[in-house]
Protein backbone atom coordinates (compact mmCIF):
# COMPACT_ATOMS: atom_id res chain seq x y z
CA UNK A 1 -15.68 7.65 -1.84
CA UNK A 2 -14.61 4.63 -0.26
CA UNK A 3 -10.38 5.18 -0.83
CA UNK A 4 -8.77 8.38 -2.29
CA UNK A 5 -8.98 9.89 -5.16
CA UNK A 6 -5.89 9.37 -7.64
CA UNK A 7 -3.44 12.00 -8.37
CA UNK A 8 -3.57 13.89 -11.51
CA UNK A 9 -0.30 12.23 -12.41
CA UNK A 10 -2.01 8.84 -11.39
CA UNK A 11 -4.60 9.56 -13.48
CA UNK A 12 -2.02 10.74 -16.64
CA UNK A 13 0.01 7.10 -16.12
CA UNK A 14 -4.10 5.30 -16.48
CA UNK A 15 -5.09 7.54 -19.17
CA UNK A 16 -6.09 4.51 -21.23
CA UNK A 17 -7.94 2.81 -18.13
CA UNK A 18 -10.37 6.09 -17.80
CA UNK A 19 -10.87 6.46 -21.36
CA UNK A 20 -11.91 2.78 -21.13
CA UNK A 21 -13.91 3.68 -17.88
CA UNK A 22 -15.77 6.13 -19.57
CA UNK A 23 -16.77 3.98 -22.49
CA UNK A 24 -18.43 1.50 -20.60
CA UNK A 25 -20.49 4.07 -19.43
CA UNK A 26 -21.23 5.40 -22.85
CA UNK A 27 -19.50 8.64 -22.63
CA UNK A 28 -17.62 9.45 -25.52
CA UNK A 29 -14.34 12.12 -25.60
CA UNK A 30 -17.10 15.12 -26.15
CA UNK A 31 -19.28 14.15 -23.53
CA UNK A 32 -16.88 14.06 -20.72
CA UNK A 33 -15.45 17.53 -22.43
CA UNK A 34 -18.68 18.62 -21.76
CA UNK A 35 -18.94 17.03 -18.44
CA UNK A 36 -16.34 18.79 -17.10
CA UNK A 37 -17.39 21.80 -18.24
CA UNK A 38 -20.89 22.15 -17.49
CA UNK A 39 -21.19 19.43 -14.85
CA UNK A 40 -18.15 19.73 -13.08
CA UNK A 41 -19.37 17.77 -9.86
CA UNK A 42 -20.31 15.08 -12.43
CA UNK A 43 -16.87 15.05 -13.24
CA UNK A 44 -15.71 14.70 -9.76
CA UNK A 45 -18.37 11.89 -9.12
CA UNK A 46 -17.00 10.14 -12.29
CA UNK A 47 -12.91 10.45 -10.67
CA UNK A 48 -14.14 9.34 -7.58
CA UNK A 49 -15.71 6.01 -8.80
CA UNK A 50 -12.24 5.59 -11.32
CA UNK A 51 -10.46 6.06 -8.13
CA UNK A 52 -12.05 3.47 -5.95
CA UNK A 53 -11.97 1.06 -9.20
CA UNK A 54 -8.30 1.09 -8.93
CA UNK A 55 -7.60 0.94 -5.35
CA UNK A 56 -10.01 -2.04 -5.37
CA UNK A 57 -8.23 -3.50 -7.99
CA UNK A 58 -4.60 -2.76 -6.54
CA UNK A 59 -5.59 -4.07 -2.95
CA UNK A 60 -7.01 -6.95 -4.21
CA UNK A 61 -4.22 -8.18 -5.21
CA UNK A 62 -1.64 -6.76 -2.70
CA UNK A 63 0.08 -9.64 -0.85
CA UNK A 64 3.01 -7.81 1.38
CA UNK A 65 3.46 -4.41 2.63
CA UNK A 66 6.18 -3.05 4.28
CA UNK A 67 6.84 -0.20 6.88
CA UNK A 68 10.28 0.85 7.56
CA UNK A 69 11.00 3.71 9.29
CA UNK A 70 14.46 4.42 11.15
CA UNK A 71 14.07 2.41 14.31
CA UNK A 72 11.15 0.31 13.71
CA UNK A 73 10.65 -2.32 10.49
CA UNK A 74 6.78 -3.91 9.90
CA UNK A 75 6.49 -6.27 7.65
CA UNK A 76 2.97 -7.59 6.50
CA UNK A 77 2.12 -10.50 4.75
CA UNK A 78 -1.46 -10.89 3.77
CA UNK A 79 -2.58 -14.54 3.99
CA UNK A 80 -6.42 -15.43 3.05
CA UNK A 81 -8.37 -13.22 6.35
CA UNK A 82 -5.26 -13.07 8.13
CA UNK A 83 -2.35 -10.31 8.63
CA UNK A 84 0.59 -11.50 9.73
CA UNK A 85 3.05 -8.99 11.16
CA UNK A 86 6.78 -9.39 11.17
CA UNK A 87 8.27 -6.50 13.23
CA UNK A 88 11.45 -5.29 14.59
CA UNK A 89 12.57 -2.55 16.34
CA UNK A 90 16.01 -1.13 17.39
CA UNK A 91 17.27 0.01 20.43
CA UNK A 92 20.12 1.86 19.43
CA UNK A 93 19.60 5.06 18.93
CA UNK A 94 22.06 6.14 16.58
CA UNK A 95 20.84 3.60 14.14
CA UNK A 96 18.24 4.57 10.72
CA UNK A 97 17.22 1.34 8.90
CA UNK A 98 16.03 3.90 5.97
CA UNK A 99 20.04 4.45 4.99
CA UNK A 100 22.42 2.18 3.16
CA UNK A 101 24.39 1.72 6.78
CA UNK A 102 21.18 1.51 9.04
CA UNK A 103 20.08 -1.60 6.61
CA UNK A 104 24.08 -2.89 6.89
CA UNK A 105 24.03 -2.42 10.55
CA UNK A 106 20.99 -4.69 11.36
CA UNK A 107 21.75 -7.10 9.09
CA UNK A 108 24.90 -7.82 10.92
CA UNK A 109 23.44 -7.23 14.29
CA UNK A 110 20.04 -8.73 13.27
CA UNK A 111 20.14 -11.60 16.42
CA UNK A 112 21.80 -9.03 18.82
CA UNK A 113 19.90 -7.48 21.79
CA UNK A 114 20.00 -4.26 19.84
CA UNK A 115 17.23 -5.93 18.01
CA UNK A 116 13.81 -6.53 19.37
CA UNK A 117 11.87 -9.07 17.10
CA UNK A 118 8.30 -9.71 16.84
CA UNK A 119 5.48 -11.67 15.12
CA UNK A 120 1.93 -11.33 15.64
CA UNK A 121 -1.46 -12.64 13.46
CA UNK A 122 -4.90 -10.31 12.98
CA UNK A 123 -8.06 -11.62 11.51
CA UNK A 124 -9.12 -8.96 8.90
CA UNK A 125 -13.07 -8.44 9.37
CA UNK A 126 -15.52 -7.62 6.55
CA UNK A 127 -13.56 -5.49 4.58
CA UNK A 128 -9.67 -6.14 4.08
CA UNK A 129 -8.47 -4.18 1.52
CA UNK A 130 -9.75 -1.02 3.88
CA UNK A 131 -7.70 -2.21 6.10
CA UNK A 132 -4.57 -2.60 3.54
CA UNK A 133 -5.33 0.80 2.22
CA UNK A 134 -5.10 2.47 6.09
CA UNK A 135 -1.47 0.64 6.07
CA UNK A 136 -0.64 2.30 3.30
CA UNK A 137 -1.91 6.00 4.06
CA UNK A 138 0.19 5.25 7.47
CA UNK A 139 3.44 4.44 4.83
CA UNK A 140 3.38 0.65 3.77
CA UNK A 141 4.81 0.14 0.50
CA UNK A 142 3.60 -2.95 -1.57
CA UNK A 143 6.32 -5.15 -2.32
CA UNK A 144 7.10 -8.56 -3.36
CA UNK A 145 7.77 -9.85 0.19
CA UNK A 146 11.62 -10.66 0.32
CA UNK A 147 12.60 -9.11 3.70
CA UNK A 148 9.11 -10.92 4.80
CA UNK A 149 10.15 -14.14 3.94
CA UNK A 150 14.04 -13.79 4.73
CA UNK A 151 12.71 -12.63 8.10
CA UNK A 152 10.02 -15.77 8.07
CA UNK A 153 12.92 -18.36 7.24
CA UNK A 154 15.34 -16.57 10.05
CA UNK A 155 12.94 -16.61 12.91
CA UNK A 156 10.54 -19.56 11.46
């Protein structure tokens, strides 16, 4: 298994996706009743290979992640092979960017010397959506990209 496998809610929401799975495998309803019942590491196999069919699918076409926790903010676009990091970290303690007032607080102090910014580039090697999915197990959220390109236009 190259990614994880989905949860069994996951797997509720893209019912219709693994019923379609199945069929192009020529397993009808019965079959995988049967499946699970008599071959249950079938079964597993089967989940597995869903699984990575979906994460391949979702990374393929991710195009920002962020990471905020409450002193540090990395923001990822992905660009062709490259990774471009926009980061920030605070250096006031009493500050959480994960709150309503954290977020207020920085975007007021945003050019302050509370506020260490940062930008960096990495070449993704042979596989980048591995390297998306590790973001995300770490806590990267896929998003549209509007604090990465507010930041972008800011510090340009």
């Amino acid at each position: 298994m190259k990614y994880t496998r989905l949860t069994k809610e996951q797997l509720e929401e893209l019912n219709q996706e693994f019923i379609n799975f199945l069929a192009t495998q020529s397993i009808t309803a019965d079959e995988w009743k049967e499946i699970k019942e008599q071959k249950p590491e079938v079964a597993e196999e089967e989940l597995d290979i869903f699984s990575d069919l979906v994460w391949e699918g979702v990374l393929s076409k991710v195009e920002y992640l962020e990471n905020i926790a409450p002193q540090h903010m990395y923001l990822f676009k992905v660009d062709g092979s490259q990774l471009r990091l926009i980061g920030l970290k605070i250096k006031k303690a009493d500050i959480d960017l994960t709150t309503k007032d954290g977020f207020s607080w920085l975007r007021e102090n945003l050019m302050s010397d509370e506020v260490e910014l940062f930008n960096a580039d990495k070449t993704l090697e042979a596989d980048k959506n591995i390297k998306l999915f590790e973001l995300i197990v770490q806590g990267s959220n896929i998003t549209k990209g509007n604090l990465y390109k507010y930041l972008e236009d800011l510090i340009g």
